[in-house]
PDB file of N, CA and C in Angstrom:
ATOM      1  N   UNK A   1     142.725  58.188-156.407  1.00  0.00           N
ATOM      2  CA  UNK A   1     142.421  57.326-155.277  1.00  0.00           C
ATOM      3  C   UNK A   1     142.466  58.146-153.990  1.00  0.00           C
ATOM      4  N   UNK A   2     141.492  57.546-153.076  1.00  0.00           N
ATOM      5  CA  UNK A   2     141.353  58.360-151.955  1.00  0.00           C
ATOM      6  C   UNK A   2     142.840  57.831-150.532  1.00  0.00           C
ATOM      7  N   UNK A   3     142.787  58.832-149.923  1.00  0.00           N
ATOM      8  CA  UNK A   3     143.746  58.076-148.385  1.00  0.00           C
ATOM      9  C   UNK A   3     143.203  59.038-147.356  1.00  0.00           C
ATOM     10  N   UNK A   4     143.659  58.093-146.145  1.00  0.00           N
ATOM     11  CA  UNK A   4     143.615  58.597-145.039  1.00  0.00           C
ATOM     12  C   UNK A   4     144.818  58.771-144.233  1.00  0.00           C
ATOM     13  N   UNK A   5     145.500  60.167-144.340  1.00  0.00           N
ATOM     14  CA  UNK A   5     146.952  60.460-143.479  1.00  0.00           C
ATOM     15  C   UNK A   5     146.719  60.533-142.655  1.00  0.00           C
ATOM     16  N   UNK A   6     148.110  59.635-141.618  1.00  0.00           N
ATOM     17  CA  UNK A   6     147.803  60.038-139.766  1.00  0.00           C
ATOM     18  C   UNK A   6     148.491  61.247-139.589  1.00  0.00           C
ATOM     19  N   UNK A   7     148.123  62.462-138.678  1.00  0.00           N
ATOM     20  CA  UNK A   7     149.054  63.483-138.715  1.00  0.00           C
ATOM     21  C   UNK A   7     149.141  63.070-137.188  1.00  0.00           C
ATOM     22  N   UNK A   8     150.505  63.619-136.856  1.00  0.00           N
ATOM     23  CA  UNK A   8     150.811  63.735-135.699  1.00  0.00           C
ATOM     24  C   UNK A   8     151.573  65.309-135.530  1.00  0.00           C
ATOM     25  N   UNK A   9     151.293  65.884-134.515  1.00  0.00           N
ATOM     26  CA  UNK A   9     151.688  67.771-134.937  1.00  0.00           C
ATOM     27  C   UNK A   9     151.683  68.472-135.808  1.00  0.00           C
ATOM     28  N   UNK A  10     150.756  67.952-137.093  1.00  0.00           N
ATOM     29  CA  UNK A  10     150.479  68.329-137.784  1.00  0.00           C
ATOM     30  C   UNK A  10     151.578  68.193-139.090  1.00  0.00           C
ATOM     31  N   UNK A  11     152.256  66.679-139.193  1.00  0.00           N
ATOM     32  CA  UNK A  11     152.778  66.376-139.652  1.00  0.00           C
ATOM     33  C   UNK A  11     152.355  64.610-140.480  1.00  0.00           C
ATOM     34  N   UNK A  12     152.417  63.852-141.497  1.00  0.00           N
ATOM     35  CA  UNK A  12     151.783  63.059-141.697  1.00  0.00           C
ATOM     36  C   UNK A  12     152.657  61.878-141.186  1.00  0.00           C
ATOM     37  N   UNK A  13     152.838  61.250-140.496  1.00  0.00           N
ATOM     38  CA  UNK A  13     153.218  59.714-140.339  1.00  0.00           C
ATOM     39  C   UNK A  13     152.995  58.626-140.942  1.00  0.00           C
ATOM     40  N   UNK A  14     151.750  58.546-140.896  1.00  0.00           N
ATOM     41  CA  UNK A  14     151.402  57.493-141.720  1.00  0.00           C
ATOM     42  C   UNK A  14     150.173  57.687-142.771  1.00  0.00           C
ATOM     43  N   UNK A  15     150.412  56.926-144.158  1.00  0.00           N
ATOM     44  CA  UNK A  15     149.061  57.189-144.938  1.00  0.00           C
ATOM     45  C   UNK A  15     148.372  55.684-145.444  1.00  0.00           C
ATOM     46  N   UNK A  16     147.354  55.498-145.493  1.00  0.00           N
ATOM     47  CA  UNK A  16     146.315  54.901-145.629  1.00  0.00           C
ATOM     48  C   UNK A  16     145.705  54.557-146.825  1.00  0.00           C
ATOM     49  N   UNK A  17     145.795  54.329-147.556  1.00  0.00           N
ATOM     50  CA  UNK A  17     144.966  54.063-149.432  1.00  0.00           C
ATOM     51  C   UNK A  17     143.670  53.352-148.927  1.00  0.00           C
ATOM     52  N   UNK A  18     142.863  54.234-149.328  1.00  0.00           N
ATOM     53  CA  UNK A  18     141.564  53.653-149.136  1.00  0.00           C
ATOM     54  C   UNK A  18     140.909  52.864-150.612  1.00  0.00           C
ATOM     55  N   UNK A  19     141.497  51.721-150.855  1.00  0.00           N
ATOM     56  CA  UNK A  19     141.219  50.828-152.172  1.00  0.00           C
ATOM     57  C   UNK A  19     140.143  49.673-152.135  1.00  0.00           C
ATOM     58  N   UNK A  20     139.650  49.801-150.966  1.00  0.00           N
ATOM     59  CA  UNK A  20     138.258  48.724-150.809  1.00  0.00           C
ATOM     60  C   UNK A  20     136.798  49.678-150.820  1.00  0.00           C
ATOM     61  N   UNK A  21     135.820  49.142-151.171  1.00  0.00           N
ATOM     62  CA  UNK A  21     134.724  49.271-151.326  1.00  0.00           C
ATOM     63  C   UNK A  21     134.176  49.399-149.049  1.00  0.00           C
ATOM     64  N   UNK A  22     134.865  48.691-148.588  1.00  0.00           N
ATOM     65  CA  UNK A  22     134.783  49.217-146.890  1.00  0.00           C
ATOM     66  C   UNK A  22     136.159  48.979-146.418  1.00  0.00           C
ATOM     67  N   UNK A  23     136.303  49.806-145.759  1.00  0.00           N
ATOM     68  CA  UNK A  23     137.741  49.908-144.991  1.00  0.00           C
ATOM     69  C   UNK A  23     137.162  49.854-143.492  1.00  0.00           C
ATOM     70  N   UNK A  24     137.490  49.321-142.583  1.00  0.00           N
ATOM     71  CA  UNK A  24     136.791  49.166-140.954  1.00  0.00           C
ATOM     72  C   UNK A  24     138.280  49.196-140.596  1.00  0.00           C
ATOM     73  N   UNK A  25     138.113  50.370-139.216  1.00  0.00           N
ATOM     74  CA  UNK A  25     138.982  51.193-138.528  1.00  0.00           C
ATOM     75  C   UNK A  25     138.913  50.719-137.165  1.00  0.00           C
ATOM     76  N   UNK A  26     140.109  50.364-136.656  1.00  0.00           N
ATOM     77  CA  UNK A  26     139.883  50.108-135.359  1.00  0.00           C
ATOM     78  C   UNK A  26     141.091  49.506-134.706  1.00  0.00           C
ATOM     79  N   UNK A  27     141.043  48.913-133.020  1.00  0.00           N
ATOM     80  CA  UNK A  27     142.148  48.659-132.485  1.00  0.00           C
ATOM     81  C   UNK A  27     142.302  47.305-132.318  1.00  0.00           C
ATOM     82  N   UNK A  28     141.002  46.279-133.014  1.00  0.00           N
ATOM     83  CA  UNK A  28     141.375  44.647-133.140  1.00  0.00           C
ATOM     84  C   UNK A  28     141.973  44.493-134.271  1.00  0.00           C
ATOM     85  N   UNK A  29     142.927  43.172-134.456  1.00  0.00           N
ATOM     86  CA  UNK A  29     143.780  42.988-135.365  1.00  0.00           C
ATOM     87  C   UNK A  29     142.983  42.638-136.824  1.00  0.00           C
ATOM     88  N   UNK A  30     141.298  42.375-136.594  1.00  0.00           N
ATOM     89  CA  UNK A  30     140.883  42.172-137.893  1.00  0.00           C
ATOM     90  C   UNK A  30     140.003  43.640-138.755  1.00  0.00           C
ATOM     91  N   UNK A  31     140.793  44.733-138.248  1.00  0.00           N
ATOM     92  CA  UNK A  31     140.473  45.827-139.098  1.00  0.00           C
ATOM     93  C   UNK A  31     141.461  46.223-140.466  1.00  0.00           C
ATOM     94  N   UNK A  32     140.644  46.821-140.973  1.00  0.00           N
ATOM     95  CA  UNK A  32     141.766  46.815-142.395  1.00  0.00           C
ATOM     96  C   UNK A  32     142.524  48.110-141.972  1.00  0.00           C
ATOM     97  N   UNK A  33     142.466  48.842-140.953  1.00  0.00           N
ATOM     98  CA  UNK A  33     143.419  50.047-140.960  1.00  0.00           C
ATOM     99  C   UNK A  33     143.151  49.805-138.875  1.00  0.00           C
ATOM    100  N   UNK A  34     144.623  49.348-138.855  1.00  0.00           N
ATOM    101  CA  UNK A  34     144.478  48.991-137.231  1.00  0.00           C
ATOM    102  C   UNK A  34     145.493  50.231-136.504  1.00  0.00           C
ATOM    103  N   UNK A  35     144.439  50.704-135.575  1.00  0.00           N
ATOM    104  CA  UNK A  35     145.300  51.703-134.821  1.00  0.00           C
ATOM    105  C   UNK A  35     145.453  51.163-133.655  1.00  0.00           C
ATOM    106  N   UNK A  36     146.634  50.595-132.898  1.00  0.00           N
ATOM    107  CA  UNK A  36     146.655  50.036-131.690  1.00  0.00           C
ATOM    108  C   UNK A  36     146.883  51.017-130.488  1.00  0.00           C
ATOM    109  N   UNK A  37     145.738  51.881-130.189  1.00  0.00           N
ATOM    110  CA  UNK A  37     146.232  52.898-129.097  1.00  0.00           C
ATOM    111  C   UNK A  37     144.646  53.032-128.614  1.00  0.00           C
ATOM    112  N   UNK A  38     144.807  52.770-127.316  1.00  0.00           N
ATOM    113  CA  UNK A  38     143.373  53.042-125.861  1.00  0.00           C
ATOM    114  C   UNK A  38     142.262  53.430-126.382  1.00  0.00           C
ATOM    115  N   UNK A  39     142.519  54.693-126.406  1.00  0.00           N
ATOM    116  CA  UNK A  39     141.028  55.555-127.358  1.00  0.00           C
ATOM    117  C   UNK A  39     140.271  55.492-127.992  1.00  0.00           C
ATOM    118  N   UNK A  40     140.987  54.431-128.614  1.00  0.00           N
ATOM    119  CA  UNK A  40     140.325  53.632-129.963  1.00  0.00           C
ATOM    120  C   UNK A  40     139.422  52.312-129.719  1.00  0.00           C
ATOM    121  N   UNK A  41     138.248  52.285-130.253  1.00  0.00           N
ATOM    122  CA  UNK A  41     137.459  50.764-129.739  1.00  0.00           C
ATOM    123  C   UNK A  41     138.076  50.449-130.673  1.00  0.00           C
ATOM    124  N   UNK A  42     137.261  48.585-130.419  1.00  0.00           N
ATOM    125  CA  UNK A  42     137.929  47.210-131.500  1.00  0.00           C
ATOM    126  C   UNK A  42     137.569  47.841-132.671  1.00  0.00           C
ATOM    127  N   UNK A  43     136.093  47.826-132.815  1.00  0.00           N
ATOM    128  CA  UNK A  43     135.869  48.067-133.933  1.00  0.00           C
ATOM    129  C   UNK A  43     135.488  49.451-133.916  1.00  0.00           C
ATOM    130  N   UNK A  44     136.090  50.458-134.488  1.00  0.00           N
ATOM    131  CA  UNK A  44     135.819  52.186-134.308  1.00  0.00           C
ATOM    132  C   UNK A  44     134.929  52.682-135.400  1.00  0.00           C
ATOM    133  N   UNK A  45     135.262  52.874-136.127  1.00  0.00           N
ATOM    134  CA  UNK A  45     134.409  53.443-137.874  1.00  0.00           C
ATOM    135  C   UNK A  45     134.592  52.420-138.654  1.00  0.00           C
ATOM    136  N   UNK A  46     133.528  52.818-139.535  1.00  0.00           N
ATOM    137  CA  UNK A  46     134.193  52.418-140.997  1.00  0.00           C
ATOM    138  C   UNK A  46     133.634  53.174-142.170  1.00  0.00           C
ATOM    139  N   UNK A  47     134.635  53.098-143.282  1.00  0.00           N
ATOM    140  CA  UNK A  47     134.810  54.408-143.917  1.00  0.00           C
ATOM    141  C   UNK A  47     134.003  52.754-145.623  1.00  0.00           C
ATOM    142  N   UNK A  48     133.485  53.842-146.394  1.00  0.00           N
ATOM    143  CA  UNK A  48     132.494  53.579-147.440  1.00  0.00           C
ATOM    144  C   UNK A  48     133.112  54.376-148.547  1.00  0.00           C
ATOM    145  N   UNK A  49     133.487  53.421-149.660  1.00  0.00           N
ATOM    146  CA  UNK A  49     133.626  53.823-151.053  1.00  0.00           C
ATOM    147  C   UNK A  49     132.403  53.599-152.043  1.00  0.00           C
ATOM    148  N   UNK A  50     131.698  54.543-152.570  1.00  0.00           N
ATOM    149  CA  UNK A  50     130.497  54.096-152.885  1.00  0.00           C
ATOM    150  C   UNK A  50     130.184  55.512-154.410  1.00  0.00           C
ATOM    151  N   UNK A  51     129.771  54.504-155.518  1.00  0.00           N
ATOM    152  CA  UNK A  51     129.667  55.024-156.295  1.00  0.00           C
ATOM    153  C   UNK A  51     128.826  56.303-156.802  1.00  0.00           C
ATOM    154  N   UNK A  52     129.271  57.570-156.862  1.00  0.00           N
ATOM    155  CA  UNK A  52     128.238  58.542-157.209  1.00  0.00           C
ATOM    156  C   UNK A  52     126.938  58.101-158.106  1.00  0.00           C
ATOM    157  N   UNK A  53     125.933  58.543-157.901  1.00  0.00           N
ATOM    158  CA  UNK A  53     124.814  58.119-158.932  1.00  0.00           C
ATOM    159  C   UNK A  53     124.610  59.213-159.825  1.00  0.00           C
ATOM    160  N   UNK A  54     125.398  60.030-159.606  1.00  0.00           N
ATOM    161  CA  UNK A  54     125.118  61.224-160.779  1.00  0.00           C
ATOM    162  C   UNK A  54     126.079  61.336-161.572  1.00  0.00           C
ATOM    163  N   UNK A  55     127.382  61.254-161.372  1.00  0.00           N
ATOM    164  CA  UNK A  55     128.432  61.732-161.915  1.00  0.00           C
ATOM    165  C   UNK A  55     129.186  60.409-162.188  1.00  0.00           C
ATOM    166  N   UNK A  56     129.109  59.952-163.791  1.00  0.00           N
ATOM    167  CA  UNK A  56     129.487  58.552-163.591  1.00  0.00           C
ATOM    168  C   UNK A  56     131.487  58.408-163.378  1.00  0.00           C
ATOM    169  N   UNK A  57     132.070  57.722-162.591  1.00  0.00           N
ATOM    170  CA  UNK A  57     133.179  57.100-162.659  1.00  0.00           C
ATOM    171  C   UNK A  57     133.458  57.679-161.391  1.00  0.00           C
ATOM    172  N   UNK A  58     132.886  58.500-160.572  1.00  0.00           N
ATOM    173  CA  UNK A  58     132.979  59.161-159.382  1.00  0.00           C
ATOM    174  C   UNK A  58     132.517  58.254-158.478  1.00  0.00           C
ATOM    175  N   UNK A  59     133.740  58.652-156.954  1.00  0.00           N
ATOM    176  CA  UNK A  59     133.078  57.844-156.131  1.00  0.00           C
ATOM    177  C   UNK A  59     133.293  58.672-155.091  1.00  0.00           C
ATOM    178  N   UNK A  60     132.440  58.533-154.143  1.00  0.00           N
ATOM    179  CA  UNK A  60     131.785  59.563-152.786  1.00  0.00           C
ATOM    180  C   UNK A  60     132.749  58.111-152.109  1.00  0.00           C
ATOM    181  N   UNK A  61     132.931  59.453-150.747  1.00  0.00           N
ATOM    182  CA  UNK A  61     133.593  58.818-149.410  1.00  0.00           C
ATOM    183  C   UNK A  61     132.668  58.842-148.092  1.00  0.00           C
ATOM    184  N   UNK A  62     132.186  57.879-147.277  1.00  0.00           N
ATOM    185  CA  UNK A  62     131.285  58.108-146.695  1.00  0.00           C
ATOM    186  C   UNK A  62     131.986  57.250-144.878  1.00  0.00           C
ATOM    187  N   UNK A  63     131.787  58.087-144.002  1.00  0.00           N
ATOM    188  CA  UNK A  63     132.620  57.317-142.225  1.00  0.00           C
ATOM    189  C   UNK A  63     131.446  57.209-141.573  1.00  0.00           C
ATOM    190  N   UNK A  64     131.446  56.327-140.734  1.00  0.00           N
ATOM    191  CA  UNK A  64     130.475  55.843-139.670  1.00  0.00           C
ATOM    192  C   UNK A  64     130.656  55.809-138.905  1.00  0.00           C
ATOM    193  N   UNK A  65     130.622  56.101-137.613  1.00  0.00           N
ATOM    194  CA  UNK A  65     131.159  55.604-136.328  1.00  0.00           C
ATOM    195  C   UNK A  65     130.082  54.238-135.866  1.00  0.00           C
ATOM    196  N   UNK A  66     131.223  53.452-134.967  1.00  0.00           N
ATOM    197  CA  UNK A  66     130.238  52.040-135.484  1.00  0.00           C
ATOM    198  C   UNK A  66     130.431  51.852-133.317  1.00  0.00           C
ATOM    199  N   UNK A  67     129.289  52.408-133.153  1.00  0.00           N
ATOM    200  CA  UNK A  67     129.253  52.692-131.737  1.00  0.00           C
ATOM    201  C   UNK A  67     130.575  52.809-130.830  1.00  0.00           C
ATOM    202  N   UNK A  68     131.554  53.704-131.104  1.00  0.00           N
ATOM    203  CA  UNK A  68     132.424  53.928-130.583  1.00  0.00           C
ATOM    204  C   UNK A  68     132.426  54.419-129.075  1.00  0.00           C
ATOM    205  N   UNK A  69     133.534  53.988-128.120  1.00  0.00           N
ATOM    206  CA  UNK A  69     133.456  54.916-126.873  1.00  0.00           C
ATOM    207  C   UNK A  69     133.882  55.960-127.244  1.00  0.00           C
ATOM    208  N   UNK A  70     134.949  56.499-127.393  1.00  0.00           N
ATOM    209  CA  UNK A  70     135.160  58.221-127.637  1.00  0.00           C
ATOM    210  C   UNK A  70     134.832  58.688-129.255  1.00  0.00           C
ATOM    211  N   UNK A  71     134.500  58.215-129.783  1.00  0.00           N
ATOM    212  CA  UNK A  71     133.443  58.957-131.197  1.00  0.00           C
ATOM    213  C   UNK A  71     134.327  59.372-132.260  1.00  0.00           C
ATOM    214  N   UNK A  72     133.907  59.453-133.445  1.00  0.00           N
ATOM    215  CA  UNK A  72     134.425  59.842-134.672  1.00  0.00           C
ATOM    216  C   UNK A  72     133.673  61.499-134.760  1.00  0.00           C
ATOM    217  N   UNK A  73     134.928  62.162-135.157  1.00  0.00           N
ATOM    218  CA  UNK A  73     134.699  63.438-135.441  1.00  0.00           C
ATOM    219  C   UNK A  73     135.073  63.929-136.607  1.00  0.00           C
ATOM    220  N   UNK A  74     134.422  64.383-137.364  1.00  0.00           N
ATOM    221  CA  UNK A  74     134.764  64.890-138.774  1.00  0.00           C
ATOM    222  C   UNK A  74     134.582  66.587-138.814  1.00  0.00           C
ATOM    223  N   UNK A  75     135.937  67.133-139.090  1.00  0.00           N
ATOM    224  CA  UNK A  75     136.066  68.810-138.514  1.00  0.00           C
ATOM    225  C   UNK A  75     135.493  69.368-137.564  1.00  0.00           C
ATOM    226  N   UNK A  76     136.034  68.230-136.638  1.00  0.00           N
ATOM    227  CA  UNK A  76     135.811  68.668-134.947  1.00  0.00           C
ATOM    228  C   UNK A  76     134.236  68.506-134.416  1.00  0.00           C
ATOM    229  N   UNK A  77     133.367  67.915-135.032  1.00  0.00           N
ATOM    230  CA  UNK A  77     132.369  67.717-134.845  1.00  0.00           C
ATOM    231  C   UNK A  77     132.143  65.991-134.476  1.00  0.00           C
ATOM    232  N   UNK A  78     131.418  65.739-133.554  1.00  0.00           N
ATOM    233  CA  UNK A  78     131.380  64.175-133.563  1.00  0.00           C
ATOM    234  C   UNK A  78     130.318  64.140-134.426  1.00  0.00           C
ATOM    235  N   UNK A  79     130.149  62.893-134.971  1.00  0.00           N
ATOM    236  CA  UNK A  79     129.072  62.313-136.077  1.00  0.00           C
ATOM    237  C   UNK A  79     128.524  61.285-135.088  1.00  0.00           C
ATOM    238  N   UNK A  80     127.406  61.029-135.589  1.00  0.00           N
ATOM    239  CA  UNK A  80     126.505  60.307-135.158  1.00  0.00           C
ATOM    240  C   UNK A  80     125.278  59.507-136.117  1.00  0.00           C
ATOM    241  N   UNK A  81     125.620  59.598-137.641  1.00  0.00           N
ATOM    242  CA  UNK A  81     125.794  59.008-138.138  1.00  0.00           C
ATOM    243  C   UNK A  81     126.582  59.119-139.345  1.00  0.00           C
ATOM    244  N   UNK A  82     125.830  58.383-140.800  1.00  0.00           N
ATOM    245  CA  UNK A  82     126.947  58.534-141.634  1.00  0.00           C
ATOM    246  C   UNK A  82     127.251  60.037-142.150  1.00  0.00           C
ATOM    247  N   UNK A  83     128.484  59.439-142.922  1.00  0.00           N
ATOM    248  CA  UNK A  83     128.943  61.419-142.585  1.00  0.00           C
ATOM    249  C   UNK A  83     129.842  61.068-144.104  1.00  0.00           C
ATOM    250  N   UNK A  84     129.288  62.170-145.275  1.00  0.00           N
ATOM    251  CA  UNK A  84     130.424  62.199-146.710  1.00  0.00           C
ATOM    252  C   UNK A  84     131.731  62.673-145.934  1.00  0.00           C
ATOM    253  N   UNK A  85     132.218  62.020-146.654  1.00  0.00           N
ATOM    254  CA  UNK A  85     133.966  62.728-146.581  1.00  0.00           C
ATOM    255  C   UNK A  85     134.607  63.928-147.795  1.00  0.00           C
ATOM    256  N   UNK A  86     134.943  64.526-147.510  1.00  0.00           N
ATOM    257  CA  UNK A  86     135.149  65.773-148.537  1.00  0.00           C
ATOM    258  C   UNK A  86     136.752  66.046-148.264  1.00  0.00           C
ATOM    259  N   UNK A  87     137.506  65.852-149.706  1.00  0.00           N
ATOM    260  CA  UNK A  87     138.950  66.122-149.751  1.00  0.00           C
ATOM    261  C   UNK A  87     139.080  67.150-148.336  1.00  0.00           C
ATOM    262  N   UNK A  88     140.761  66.864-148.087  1.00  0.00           N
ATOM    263  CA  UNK A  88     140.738  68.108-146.483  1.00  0.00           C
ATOM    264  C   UNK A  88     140.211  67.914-145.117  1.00  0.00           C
ATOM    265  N   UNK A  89     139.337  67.087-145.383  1.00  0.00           N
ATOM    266  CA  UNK A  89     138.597  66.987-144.338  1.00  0.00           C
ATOM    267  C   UNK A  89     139.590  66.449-143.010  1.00  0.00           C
ATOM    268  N   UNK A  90     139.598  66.920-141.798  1.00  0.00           N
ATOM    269  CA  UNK A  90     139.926  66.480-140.773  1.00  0.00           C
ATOM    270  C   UNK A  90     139.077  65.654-139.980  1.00  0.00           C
ATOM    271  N   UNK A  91     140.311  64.318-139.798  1.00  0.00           N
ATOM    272  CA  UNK A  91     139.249  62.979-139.248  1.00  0.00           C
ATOM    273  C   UNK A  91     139.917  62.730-137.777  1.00  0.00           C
ATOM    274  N   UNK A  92     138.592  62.646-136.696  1.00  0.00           N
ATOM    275  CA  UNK A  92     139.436  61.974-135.646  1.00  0.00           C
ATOM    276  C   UNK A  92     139.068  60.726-135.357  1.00  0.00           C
ATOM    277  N   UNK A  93     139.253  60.143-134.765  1.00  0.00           N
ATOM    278  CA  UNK A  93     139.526  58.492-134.150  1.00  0.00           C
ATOM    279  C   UNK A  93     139.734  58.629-132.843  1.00  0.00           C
ATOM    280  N   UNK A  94     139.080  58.327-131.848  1.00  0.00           N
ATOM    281  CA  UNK A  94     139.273  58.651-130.627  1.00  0.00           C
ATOM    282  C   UNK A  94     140.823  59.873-130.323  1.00  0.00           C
ATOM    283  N   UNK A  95     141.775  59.628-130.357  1.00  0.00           N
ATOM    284  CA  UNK A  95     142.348  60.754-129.684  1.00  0.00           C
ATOM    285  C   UNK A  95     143.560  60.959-131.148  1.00  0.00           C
ATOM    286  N   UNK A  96     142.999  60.370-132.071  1.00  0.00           N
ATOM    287  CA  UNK A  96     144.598  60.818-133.515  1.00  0.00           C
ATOM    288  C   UNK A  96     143.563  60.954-134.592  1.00  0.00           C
ATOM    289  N   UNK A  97     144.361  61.970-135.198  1.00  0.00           N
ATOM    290  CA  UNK A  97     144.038  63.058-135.956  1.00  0.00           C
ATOM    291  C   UNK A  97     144.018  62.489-137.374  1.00  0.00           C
ATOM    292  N   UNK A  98     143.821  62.318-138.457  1.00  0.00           N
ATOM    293  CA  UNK A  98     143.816  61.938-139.976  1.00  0.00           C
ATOM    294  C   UNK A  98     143.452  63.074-140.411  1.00  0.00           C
ATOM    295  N   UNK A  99     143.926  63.260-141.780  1.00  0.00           N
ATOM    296  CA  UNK A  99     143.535  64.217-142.817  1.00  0.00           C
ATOM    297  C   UNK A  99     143.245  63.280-144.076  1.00  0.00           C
ATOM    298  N   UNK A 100     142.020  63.304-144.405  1.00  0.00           N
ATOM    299  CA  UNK A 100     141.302  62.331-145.951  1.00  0.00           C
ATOM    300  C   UNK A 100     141.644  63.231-147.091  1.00  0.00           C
ATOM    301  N   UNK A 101     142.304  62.610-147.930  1.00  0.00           N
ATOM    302  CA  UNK A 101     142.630  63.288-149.198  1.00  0.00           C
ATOM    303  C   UNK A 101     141.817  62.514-150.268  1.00  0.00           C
ATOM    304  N   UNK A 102     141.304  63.194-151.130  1.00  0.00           N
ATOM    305  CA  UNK A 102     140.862  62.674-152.037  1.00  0.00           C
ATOM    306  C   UNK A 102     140.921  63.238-153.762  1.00  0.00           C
ATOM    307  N   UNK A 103     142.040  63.150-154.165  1.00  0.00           N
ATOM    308  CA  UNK A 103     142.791  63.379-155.598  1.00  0.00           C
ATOM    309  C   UNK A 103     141.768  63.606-156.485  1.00  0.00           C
ATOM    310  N   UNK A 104     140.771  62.460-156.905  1.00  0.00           N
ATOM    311  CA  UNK A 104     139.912  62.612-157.642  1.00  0.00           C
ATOM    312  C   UNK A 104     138.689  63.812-157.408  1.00  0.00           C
ATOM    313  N   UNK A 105     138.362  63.786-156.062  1.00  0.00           N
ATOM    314  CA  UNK A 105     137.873  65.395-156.125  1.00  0.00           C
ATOM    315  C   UNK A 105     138.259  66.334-156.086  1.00  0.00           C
ATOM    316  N   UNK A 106     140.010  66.172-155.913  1.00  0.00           N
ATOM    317  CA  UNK A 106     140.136  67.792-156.158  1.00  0.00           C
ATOM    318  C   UNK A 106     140.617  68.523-157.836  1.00  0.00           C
ATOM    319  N   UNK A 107     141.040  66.808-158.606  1.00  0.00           N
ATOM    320  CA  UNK A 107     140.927  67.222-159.913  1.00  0.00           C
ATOM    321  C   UNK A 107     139.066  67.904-160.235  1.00  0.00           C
ATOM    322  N   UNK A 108     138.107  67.129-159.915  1.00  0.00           N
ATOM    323  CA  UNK A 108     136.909  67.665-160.298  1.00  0.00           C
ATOM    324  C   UNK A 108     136.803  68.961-159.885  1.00  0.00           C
ATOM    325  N   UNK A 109     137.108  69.871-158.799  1.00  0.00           N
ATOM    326  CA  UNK A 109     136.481  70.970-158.467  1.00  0.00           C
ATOM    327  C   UNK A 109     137.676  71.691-159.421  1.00  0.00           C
ATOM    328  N   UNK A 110     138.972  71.505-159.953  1.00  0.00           N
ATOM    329  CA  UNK A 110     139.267  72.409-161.070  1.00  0.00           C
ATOM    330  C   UNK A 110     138.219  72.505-162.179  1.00  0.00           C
ATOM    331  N   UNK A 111     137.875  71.168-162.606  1.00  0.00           N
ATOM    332  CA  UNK A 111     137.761  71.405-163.707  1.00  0.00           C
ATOM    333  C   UNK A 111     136.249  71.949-163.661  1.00  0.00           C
ATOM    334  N   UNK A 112     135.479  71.986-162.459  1.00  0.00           N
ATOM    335  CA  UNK A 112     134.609  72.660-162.186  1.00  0.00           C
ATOM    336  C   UNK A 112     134.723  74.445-162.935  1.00  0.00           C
ATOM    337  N   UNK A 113     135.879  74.328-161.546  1.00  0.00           N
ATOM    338  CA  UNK A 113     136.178  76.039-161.645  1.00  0.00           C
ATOM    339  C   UNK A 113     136.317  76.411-162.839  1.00  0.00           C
ATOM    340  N   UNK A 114     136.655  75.551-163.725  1.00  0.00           N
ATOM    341  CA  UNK A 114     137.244  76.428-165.166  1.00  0.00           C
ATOM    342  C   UNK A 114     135.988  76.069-166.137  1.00  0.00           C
ATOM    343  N   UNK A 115     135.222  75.719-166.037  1.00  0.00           N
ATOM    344  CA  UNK A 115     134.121  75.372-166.678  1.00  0.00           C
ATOM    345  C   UNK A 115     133.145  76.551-166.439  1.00  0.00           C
ATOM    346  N   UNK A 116     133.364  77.463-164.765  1.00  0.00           N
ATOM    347  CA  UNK A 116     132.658  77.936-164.674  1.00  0.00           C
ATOM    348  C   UNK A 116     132.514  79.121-164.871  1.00  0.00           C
TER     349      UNK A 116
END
């Protein structure tokens, strides 16, 4: 299963289980992952669990920024639209930091490696 850790100094505070098919990020109380801090619009991203079409039982991670004022950045880059998520990946949210883990891909790229 995938998550989204909050780091703060590069430490995790809080983590996130991303177990819905959409998770919507933001600073109104009807987001499924509510960050209550300025930076953040009502409604900020939202993050997509969505089934690989190649690789069956696999599922791709996919963030949106859903017209944000200060923007979603995925490894320091703002997105502008949808954007895969890849284990590691560093997520921002207007001004806080997440790190997306995703277990199930990083079992696959072993068993990649040893296959290969």
């Amino acid at each position: 299963m995938a998550s989204l850790s909050q780091l703060v100094d590069n430490v995790v505070v809080t983590t996130f289980e991303l177990d819905q098919p959409e998770i919507h990020v933001g600073r109104r109380g009807d987001n499924d992952i509510r960050i209550d801090e300025i930076s953040v619009s009502g409604h900020h991203a939202l993050i997509e669990a969505v089934p690989n079409a190649y690789l069956e039982g696999t599922v791709d991670y996919y963030i949106t920024d859903q017209n944000s004022t200060n923007g979603t950045f995925v490894n320091e880059l703002r997105i502008d639209r949808r954007q895969r998520l890849n284990s590691n990946d560093l997520v921002r949210i207007g001004w806080n930091e997440f790190r997306f883990i995703d277990e199930e891909e990083n079992a696959l790229e072993k068993t990649a490696y040893i296959l290969d």
